[in-house]
C-alpha atoms as a PDB file:
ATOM      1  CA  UNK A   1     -87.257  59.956-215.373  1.00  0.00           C
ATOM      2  CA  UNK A   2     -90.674  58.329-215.224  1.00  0.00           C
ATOM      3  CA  UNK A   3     -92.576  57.475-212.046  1.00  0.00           C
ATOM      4  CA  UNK A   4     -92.613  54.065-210.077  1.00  0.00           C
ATOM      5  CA  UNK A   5     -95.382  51.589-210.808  1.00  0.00           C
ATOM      6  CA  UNK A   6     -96.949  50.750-207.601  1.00  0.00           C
ATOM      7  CA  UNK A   7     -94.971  46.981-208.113  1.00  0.00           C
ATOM      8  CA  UNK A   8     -92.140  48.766-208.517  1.00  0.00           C
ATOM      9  CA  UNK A   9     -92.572  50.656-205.496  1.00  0.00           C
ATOM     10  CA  UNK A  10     -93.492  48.019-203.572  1.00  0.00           C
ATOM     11  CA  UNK A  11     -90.503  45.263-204.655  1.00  0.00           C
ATOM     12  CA  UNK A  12     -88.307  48.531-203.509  1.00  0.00           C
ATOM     13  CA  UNK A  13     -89.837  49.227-200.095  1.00  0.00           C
ATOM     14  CA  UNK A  14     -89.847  45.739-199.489  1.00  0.00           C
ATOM     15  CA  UNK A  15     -85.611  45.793-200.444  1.00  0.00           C
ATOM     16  CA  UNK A  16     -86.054  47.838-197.479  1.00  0.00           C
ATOM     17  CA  UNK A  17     -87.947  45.659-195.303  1.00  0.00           C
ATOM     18  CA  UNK A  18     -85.401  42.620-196.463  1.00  0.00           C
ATOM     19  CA  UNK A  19     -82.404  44.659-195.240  1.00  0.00           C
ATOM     20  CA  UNK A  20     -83.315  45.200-192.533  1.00  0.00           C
ATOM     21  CA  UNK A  21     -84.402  41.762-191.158  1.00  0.00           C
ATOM     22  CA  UNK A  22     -81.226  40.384-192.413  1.00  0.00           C
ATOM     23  CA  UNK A  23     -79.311  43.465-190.820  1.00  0.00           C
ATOM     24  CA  UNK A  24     -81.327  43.746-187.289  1.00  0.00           C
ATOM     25  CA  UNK A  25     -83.660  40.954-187.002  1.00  0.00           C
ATOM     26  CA  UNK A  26     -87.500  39.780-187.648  1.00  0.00           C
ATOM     27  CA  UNK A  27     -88.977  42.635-185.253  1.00  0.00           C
ATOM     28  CA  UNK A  28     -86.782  45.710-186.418  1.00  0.00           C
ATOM     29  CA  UNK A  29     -87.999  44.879-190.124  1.00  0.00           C
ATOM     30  CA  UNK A  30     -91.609  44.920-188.819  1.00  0.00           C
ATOM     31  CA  UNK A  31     -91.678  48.144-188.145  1.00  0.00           C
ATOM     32  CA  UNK A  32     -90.194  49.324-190.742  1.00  0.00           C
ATOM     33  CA  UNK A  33     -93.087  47.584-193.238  1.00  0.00           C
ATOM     34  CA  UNK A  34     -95.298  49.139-190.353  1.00  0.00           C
ATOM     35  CA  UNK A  35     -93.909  52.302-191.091  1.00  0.00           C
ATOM     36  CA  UNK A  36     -94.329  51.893-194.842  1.00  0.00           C
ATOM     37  CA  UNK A  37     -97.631  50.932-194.488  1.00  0.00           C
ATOM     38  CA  UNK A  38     -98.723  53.881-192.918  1.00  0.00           C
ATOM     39  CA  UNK A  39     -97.039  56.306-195.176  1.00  0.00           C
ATOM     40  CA  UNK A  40     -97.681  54.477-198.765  1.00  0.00           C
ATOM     41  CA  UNK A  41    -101.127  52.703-197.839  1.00  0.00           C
ATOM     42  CA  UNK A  42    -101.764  52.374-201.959  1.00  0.00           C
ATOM     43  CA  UNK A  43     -98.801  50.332-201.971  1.00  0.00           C
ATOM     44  CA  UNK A  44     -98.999  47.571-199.733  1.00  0.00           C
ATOM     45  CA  UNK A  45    -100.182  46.510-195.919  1.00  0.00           C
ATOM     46  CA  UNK A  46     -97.366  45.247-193.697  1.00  0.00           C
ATOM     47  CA  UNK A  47     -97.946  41.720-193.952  1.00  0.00           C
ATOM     48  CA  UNK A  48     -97.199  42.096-197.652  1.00  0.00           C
ATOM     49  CA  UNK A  49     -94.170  43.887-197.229  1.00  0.00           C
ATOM     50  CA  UNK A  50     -93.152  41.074-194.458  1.00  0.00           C
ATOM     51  CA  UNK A  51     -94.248  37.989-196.799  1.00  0.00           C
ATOM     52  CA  UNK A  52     -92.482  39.753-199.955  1.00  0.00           C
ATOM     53  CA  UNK A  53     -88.818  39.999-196.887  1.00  0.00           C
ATOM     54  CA  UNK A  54     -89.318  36.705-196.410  1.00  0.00           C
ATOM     55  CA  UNK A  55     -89.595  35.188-199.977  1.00  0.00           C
ATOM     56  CA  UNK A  56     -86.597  37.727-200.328  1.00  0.00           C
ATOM     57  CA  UNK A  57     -84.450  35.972-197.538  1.00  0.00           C
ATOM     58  CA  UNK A  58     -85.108  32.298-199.516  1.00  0.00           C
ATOM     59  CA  UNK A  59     -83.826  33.298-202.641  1.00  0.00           C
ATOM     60  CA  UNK A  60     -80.552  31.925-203.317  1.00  0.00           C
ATOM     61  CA  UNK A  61     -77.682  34.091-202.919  1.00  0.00           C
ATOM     62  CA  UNK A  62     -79.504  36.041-200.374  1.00  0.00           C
END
């Protein structure tokens, strides 16, 4: 099994992030990107994982 790119990692974390928003609303999935951001720094800021939710939530069939 070979190890995440850090794209990879981040397009999974922010799954994450999308899940929740659509599960428990805008705030709850801030701080869980919060929460990624401060444990995988190398992989994205917040505000990344938040804009990457977001483009997420306008894909069709989402």
């Amino acid at each position: 099994m070979s190890a995440r790119t850090l794209r990879e990692e981040f397009e999974h974390l922010s799954r994450f992030v999308w899940v929740s928003w659509n599960n428990s609303g805008r705030e709850q999935a801030l701080l869980v990107a919060r929460s990624f951001a401060a444990d995988f720094p190398s992989v994205g800021t917040a505000e990344d994982f938040m804009r990457r939710a977001e483009a997420m939530r306008q894909e069709p069939g989402s």
